[in-house]
C-alpha atoms as a PDB file:
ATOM      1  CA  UNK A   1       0.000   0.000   0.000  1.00  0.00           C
ATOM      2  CA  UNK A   2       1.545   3.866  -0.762  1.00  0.00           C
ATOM      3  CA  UNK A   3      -0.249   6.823   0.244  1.00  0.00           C
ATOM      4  CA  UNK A   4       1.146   9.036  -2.310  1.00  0.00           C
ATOM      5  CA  UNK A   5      -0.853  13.545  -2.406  1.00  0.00           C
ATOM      6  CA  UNK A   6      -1.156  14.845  -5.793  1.00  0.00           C
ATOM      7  CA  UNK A   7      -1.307  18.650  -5.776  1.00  0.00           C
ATOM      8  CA  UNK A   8      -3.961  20.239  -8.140  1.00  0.00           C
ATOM      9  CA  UNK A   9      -1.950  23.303  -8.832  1.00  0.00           C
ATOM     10  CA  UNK A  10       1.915  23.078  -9.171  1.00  0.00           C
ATOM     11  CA  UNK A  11       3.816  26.352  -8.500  1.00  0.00           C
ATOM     12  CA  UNK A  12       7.681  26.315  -9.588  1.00  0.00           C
ATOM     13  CA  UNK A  13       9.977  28.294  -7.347  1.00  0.00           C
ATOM     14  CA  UNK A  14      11.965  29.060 -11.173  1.00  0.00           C
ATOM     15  CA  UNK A  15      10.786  31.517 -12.971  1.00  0.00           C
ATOM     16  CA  UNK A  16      11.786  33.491 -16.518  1.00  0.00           C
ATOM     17  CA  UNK A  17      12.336  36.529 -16.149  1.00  0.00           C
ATOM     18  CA  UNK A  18      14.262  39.781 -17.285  1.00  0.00           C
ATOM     19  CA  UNK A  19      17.826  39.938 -15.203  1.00  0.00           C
ATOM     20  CA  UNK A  20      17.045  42.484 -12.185  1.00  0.00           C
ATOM     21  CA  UNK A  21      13.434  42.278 -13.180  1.00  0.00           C
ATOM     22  CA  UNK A  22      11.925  43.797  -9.803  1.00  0.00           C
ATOM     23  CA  UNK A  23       8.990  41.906  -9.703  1.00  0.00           C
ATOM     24  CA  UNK A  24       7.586  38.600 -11.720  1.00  0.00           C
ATOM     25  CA  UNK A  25       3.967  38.041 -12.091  1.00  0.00           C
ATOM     26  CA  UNK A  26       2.960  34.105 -11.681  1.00  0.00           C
ATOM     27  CA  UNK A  27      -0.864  33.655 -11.960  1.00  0.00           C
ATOM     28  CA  UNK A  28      -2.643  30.796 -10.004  1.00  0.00           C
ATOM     29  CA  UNK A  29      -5.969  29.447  -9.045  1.00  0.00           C
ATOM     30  CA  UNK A  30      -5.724  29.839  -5.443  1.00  0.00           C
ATOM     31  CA  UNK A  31      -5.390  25.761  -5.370  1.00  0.00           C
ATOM     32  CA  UNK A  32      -1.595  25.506  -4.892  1.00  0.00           C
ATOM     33  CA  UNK A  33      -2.116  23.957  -1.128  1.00  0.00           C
ATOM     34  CA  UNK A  34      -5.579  21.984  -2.158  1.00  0.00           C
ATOM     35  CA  UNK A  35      -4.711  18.284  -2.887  1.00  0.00           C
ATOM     36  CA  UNK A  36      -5.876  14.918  -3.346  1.00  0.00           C
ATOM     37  CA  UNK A  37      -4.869  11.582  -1.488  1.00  0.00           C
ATOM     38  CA  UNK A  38      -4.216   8.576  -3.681  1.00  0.00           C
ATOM     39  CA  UNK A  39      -3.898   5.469  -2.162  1.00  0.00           C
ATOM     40  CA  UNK A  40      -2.207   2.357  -4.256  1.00  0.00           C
ATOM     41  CA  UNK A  41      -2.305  -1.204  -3.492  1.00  0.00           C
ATOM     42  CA  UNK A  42      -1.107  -4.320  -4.872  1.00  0.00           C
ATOM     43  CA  UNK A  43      -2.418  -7.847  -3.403  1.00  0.00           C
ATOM     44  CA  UNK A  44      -0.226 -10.492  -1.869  1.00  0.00           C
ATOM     45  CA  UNK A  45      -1.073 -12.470  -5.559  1.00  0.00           C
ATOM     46  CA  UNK A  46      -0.430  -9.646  -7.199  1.00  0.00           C
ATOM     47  CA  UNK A  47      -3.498  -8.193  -7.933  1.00  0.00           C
ATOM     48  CA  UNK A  48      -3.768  -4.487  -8.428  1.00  0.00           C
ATOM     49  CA  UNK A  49      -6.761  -2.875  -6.862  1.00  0.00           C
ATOM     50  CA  UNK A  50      -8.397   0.046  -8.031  1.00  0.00           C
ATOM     51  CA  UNK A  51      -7.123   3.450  -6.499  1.00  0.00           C
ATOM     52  CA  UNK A  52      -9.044   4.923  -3.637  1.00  0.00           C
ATOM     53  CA  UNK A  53      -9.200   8.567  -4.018  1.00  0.00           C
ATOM     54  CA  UNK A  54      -9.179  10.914  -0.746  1.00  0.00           C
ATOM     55  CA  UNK A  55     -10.646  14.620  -1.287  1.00  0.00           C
ATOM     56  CA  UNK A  56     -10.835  16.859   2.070  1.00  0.00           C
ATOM     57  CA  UNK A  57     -14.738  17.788   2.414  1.00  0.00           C
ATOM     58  CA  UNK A  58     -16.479  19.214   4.931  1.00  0.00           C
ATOM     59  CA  UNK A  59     -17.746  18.417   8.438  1.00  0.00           C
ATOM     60  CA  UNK A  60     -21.559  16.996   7.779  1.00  0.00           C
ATOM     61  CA  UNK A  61     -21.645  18.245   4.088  1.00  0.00           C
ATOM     62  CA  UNK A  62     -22.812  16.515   0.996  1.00  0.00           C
ATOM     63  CA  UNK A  63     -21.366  13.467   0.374  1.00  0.00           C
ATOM     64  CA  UNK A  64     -20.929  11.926  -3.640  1.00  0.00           C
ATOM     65  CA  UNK A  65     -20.060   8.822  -4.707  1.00  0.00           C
ATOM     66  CA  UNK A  66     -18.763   8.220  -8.264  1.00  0.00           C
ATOM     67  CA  UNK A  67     -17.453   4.436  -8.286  1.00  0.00           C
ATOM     68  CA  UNK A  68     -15.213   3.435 -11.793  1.00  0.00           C
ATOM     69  CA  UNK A  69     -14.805   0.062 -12.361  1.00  0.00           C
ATOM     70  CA  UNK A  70     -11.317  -0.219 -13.236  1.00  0.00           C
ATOM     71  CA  UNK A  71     -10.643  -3.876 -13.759  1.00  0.00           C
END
């Protein structure tokens, strides 16, 4: 099993930019700290099972269930 976060918004600490440029605009969603938990498992026979996905939600909020069958 590997509990592995995947980030929906990737911000690079490298930019391009003029030399000396005083400033560097980098636009963003506002989702660079929102992420998702995957979780990956592989059976003793070697059987893969279908990822299980983790999104935060809120306390006693609406709940939706989507289920893939990835087999």
């Amino acid at each position: 099993m590997d509990e592995t976060p995947i980030y929906l918004e990737l911000i690079s600490k490298n930019t391009i930019a003029p030399i000396r440029a005083k400033s560097v605009n980098i636009r963003t969603n506002g989702g660079e700290k929102t992420r998702i938990i995957v979780i990956l498992t592989i059976g003793a026979d070697g059987r893969k099972l279908p990822p299980f996905l983790i999104f935060k939600g809120e306390k006693n909020g609406k709940k939706e269930s989507i289920l893939n069958n990835c087999e």
